[in-house]
C-alpha atoms as a PDB file:
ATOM      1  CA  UNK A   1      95.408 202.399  84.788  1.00  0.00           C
ATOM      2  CA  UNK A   2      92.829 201.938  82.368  1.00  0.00           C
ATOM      3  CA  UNK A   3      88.871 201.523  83.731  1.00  0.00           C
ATOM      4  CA  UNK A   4      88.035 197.648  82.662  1.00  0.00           C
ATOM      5  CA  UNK A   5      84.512 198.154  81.803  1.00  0.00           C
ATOM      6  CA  UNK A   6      85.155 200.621  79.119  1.00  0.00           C
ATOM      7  CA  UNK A   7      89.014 200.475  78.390  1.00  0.00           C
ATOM      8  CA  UNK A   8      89.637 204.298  79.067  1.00  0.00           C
ATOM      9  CA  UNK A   9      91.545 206.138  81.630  1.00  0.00           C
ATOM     10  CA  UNK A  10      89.447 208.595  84.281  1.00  0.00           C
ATOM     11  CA  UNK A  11      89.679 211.793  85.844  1.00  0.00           C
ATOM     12  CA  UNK A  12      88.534 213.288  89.257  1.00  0.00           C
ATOM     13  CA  UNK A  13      86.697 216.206  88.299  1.00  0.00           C
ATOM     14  CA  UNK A  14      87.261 217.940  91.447  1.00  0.00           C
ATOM     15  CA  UNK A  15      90.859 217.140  91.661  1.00  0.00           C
ATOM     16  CA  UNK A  16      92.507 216.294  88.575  1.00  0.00           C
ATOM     17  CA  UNK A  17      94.025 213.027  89.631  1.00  0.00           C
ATOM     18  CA  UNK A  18      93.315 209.669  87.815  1.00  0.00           C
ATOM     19  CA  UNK A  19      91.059 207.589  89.283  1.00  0.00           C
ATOM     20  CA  UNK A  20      92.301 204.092  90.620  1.00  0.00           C
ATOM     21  CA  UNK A  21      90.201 201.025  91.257  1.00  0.00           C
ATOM     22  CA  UNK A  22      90.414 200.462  95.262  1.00  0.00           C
ATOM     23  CA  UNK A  23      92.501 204.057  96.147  1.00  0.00           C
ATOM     24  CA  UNK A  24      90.003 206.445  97.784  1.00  0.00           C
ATOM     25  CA  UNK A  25      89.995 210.486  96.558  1.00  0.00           C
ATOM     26  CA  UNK A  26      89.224 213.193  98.954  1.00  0.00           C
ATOM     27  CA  UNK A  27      86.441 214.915  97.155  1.00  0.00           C
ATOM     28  CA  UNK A  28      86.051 218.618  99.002  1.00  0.00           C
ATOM     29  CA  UNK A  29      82.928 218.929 101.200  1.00  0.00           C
ATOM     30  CA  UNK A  30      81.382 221.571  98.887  1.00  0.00           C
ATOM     31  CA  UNK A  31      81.756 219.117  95.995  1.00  0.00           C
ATOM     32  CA  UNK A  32      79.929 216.667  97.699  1.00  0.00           C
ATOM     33  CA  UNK A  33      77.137 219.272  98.819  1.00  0.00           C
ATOM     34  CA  UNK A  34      77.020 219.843  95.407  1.00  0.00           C
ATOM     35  CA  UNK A  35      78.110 223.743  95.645  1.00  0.00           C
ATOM     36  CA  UNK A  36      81.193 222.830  93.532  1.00  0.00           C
ATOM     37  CA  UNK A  37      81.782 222.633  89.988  1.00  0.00           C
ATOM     38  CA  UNK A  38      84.133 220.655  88.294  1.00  0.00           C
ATOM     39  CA  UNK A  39      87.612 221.891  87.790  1.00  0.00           C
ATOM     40  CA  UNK A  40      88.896 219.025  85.718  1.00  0.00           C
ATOM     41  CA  UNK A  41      88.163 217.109  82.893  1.00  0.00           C
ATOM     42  CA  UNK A  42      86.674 213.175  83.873  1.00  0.00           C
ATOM     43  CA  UNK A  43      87.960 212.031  80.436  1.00  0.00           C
ATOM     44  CA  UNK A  44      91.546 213.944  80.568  1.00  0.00           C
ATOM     45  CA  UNK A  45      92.283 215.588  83.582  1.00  0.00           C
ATOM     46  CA  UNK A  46      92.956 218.783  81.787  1.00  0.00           C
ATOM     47  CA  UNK A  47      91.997 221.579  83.856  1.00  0.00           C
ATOM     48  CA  UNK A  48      88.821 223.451  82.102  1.00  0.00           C
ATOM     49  CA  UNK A  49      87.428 226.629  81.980  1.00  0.00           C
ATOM     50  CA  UNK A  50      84.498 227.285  84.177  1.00  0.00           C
ATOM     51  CA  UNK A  51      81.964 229.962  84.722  1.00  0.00           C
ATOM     52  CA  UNK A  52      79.546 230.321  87.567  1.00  0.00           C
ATOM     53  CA  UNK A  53      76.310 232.187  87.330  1.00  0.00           C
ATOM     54  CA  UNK A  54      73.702 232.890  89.770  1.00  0.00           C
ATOM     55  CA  UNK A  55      71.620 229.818  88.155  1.00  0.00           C
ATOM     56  CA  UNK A  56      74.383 227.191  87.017  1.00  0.00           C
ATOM     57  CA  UNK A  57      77.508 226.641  85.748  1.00  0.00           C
ATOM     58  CA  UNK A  58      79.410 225.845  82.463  1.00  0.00           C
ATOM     59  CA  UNK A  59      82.944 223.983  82.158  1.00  0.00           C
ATOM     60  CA  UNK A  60      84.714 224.138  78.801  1.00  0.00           C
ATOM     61  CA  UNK A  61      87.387 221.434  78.501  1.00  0.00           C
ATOM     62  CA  UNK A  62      89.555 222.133  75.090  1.00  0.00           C
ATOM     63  CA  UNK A  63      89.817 218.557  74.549  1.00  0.00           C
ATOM     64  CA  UNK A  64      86.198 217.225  75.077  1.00  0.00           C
ATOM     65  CA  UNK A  65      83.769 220.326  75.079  1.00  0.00           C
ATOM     66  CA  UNK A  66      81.586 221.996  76.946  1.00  0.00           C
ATOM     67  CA  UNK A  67      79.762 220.537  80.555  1.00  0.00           C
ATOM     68  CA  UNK A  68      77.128 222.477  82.091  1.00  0.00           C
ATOM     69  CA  UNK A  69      75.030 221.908  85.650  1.00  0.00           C
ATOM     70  CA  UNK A  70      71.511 220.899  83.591  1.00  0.00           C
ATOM     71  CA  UNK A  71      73.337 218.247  81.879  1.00  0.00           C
ATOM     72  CA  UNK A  72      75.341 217.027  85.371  1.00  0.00           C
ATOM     73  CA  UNK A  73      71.851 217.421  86.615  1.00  0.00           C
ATOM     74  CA  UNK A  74      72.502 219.909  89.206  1.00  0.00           C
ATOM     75  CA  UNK A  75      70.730 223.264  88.316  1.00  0.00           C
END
């Protein structure tokens, strides 16, 4: 199901499963504390590449590029 404000499907990062208007997603406790990158791509669902370091993180997806923690605002 496409999102009706913009027209295009949309991923949970954290689990990979497309988000549905009016179905609730478990999103894991450390996700939601924040201590939890994303595993998956919002825009595909394609599981990325991530790297943790003592001050961030970056997630590569092949598709859409790469994500980091200053830009998700959570460094």
């Amino acid at each position: 199901m496409a999102d009706t404000v913009t027209g295009e499907e949309r991923y949970n990062p954290y689990t990979g499963r497309r988000v549905v208007a009016g179905v609730d997603d478990a999103v894991p406790t450390a996700a939601q504390l924040g201590l939890e990158p994303p595993r998956f791509c919002e825009a595909c669902g394609r599981r990325m590449v991530v790297q943790i370091s003592p001050d961030g993180w970056w997630a590569k997806c092949s598709r859409h590029g790469v994500f980091d923690s200053i830009s998700a605002g959570r460094r």
